[in-house]
Protein backbone atom coordinates (compact mmCIF):
# COMPACT_ATOMS: atom_id res chain seq x y z
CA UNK A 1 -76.41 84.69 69.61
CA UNK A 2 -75.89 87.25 66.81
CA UNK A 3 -72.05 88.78 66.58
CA UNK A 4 -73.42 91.83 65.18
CA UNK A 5 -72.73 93.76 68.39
CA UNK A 6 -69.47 92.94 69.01
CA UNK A 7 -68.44 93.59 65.46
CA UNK A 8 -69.48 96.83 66.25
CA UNK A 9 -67.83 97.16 69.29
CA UNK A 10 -64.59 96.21 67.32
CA UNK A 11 -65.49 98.69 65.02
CA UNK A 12 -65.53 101.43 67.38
CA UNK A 13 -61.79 100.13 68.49
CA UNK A 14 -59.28 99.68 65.92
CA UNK A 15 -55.70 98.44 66.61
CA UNK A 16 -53.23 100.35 64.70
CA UNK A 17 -52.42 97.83 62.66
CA UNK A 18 -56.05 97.71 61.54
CA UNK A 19 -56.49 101.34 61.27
CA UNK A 20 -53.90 101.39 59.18
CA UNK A 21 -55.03 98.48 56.53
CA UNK A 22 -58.41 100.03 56.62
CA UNK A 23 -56.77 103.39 55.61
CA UNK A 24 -55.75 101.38 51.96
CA UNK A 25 -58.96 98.89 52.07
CA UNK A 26 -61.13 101.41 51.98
CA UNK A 27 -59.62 104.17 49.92
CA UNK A 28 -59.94 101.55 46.69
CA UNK A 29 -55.87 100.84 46.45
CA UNK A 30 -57.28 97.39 45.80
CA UNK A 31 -59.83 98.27 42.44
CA UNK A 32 -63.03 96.28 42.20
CA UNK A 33 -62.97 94.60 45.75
CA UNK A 34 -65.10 95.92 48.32
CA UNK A 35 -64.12 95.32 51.61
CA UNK A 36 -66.10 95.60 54.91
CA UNK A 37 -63.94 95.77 58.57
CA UNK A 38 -65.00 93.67 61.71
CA UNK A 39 -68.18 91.63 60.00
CA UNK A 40 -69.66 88.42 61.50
CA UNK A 41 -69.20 85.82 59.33
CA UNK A 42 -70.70 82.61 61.14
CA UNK A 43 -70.04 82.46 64.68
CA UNK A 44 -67.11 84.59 64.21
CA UNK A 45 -65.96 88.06 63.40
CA UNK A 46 -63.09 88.80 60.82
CA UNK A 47 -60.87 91.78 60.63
CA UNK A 48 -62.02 92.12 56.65
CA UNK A 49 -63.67 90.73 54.29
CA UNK A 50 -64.20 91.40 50.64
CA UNK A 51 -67.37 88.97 50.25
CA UNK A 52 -67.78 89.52 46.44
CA UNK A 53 -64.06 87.80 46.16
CA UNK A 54 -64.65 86.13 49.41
CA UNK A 55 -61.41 86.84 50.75
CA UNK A 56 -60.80 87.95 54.60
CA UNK A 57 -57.72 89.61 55.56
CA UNK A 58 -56.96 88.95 59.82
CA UNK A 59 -54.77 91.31 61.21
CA UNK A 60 -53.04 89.53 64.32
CA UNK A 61 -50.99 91.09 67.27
CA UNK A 62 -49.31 88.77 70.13
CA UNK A 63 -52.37 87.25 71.47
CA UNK A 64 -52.65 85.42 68.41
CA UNK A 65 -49.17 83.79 69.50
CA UNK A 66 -51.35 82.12 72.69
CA UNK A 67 -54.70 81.15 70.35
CA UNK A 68 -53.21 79.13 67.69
CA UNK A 69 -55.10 76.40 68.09
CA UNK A 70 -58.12 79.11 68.00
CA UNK A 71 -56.97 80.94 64.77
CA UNK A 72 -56.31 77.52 63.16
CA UNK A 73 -59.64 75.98 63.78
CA UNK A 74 -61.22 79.59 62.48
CA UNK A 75 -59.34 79.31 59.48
CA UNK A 76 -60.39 76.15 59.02
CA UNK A 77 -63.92 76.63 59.64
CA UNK A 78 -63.84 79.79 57.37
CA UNK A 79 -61.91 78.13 54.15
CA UNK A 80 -64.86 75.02 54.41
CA UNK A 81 -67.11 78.35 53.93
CA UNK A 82 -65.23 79.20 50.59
CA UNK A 83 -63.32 82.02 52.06
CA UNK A 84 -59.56 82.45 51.01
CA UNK A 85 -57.69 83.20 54.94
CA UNK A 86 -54.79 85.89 54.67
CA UNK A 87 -53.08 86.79 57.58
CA UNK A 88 -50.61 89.63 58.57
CA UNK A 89 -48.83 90.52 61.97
CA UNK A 90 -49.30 93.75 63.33
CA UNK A 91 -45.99 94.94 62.82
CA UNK A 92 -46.18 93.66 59.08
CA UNK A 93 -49.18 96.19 58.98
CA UNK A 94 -47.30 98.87 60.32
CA UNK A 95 -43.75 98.55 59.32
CA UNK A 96 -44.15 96.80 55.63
CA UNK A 97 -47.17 98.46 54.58
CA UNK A 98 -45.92 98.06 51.21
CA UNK A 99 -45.24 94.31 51.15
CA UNK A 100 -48.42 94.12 52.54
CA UNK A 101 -50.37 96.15 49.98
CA UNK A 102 -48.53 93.80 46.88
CA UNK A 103 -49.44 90.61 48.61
CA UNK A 104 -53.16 91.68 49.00
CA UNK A 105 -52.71 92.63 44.98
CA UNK A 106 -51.25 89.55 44.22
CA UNK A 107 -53.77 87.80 45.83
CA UNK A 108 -56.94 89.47 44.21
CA UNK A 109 -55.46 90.20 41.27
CA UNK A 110 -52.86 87.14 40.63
CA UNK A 111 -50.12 89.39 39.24
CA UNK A 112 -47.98 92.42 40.93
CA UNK A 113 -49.43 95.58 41.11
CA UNK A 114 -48.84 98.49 38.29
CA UNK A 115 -46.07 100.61 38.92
């Protein structure tokens, strides 16, 4: 069964959080990676993903605290794909936006971002 409808669902609802990380994603604050929000990768769905650099970015609020097990075996399943797993807590999204936006740098780029 295809996850292309619920990815669109999820789309259509954004948390905060990933309202807010798709606010810098997609405005290019990260040059020369394109990401794309809620895509089906597999039998899952990911919050981002910048395929060309195949990086996904999950965004995770308190459920996540009750699906480890879940969000472990998803990582797992996603790094044997070649996909590099970063994950942030809502409030991280929300309250370090900052923090957040050098990490994702960091992690593309491999150095801090230009002042």
């Amino acid at each position: 069964m295809s996850n292309t409808p619920r990815a669109r669902r999820l789309r259509k609802t954004p948390t905060d959080a990933e309202r807010a990380l798709w606010s810098i994603l997609r405005k290019g604050q990260v040059p020369g990676h394109r990401f794309r929000r809620q895509a089906p990768i597999g039998p899952y769905v990911v919050d981002f993903v910048c395929f060309e650099n195949k990086l996904v970015i999950e965004v995770d609020g308190g459920q996540h605290a009750e699906q480890a097990d879940y969000d472990a075996a998803r990582t797992a399943w996603l790094e044997s794909q070649g996909f590099r797993v970063m994950r942030f807590w809502n409030n991280q999204v929300l309250e370090e936006m900052e923090a957040v936006r050098e990490a994702l740098w960091l992690e593309v780029h491999g150095a801090s971002p230009p002042c």
